[in-house]
C-alpha atoms as a PDB file:
ATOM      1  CA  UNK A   1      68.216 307.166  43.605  1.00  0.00           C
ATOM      2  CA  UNK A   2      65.670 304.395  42.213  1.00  0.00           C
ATOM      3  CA  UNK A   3      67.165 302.350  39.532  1.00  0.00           C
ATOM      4  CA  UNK A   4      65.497 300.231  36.795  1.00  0.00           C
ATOM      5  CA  UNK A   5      66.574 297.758  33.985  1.00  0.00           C
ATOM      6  CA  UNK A   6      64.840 296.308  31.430  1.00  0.00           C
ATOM      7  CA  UNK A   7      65.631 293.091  29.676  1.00  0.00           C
ATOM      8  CA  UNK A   8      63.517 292.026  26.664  1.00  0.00           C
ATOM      9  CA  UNK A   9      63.756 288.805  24.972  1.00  0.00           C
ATOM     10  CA  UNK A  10      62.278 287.461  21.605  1.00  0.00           C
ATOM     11  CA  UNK A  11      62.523 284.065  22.128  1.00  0.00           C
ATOM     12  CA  UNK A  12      61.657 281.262  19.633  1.00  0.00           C
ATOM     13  CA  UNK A  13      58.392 280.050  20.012  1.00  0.00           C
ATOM     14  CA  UNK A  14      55.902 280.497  22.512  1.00  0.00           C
ATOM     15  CA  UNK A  15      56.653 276.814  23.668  1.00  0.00           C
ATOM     16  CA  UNK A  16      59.711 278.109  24.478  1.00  0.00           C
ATOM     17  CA  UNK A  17      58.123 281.319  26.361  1.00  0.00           C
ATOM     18  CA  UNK A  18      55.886 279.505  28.883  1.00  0.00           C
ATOM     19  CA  UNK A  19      58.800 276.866  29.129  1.00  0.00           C
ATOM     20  CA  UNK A  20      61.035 279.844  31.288  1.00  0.00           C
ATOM     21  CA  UNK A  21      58.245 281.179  32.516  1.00  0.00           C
ATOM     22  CA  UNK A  22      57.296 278.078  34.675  1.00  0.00           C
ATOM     23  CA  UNK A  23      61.475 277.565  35.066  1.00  0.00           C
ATOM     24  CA  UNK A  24      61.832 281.261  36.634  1.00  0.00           C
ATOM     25  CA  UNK A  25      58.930 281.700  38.338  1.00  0.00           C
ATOM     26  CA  UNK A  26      60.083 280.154  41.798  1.00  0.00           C
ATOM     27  CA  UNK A  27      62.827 281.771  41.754  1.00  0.00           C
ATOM     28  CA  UNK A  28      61.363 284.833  41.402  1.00  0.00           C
ATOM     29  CA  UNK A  29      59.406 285.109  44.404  1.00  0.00           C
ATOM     30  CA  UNK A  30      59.733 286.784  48.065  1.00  0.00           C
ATOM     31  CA  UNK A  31      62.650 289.742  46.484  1.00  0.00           C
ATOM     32  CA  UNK A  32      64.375 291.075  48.920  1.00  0.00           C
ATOM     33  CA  UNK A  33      63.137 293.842  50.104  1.00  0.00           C
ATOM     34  CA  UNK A  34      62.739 297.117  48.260  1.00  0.00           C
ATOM     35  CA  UNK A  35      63.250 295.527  45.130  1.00  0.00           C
ATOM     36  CA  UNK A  36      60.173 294.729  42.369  1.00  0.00           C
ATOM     37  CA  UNK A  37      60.669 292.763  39.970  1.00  0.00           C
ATOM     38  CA  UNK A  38      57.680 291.508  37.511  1.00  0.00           C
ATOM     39  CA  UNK A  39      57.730 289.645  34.621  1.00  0.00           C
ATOM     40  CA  UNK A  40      55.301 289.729  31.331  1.00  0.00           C
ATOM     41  CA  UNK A  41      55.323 287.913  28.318  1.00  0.00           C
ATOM     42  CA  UNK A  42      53.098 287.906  25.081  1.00  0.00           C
ATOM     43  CA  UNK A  43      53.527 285.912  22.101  1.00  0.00           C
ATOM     44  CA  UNK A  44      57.078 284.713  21.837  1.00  0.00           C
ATOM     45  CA  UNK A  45      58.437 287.673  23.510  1.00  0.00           C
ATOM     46  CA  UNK A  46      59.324 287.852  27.156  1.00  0.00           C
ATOM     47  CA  UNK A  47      60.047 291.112  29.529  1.00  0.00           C
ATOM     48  CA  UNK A  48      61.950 291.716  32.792  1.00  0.00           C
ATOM     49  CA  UNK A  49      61.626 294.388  34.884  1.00  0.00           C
ATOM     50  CA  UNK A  50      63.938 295.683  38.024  1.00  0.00           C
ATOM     51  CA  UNK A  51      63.705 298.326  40.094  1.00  0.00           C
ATOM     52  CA  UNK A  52      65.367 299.059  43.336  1.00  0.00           C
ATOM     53  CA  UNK A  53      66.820 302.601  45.491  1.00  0.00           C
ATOM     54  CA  UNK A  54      70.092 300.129  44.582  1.00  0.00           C
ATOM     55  CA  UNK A  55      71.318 300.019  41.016  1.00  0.00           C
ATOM     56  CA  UNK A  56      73.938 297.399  42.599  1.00  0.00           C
ATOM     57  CA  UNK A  57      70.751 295.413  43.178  1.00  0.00           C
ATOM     58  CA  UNK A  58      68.981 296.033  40.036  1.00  0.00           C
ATOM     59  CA  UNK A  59      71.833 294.654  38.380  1.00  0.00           C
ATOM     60  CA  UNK A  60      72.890 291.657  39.961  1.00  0.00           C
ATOM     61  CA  UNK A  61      69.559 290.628  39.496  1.00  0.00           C
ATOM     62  CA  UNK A  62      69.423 291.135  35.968  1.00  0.00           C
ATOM     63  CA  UNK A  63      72.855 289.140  35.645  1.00  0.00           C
ATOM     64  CA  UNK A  64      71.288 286.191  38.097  1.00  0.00           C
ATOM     65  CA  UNK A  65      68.135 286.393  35.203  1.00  0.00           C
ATOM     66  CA  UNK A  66      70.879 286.078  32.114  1.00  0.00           C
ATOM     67  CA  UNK A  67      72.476 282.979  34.018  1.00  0.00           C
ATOM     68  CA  UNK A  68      69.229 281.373  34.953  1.00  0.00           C
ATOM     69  CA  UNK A  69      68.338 282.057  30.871  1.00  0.00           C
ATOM     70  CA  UNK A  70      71.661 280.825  29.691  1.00  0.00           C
ATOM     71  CA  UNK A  71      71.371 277.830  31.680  1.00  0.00           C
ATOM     72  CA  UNK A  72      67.688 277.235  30.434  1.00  0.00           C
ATOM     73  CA  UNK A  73      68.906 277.499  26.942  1.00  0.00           C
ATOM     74  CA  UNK A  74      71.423 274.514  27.437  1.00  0.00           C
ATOM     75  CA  UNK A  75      69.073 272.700  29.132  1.00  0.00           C
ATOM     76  CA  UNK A  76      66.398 273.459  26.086  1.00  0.00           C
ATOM     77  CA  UNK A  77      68.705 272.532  23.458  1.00  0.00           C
ATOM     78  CA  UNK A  78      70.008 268.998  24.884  1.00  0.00           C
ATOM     79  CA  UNK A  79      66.189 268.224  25.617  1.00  0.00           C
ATOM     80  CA  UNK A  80      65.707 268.857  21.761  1.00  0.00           C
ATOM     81  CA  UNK A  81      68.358 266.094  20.811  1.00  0.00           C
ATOM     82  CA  UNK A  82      69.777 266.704  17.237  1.00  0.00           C
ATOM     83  CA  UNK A  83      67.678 269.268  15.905  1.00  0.00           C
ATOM     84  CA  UNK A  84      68.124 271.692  18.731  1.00  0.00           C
ATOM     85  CA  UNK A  85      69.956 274.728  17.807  1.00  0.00           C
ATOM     86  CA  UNK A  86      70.451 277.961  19.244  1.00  0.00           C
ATOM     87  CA  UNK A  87      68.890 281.226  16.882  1.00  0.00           C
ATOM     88  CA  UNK A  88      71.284 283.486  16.330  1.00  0.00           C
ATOM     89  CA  UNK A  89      69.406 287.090  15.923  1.00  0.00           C
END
């Protein structure tokens, strides 16, 4: 059974964008095997892509993404001092 998630994200600028692109990209290389995952982004908005035979897989990954983007987003707000909120949608 192939499996494949989606996660799209309209983040707030495209600062912001090309700021978790260059974060995530490392991460994202060498997948273990039998798993794609590709990223594309345009404007401020930002998609993931996972597929795998191994919806276990396709899933973890897209958890591992939400932690790495969590973690981004504290990191992006304390680097913005006082005037760095998070954009509730």
């Amino acid at each position: 059974m192939r499996s494949k998630a989606i996660l799209a994200l309209r983040l707030s600028s495209v600062k912001v964008r090309k700021s978790l692109e260059s974060v995530l990209a490392p991460d994202n290389e060498g997948a273990p095997r039998g798993l794609r995952l590709s990223t594309t982004g345009k404007g401020s908005a930002m998609e993931f892509r996972a597929e795998s035979d191994s919806p276990a897989s396709v899933l973890s990954t897209i958890l591992a993404l939400l932690r790495d983007i969590a973690l981004f987003q504290e990191v992006w707000l304390l680097s913005q001092g006082e005037g760095g909120r998070v954009q509730r949608g």
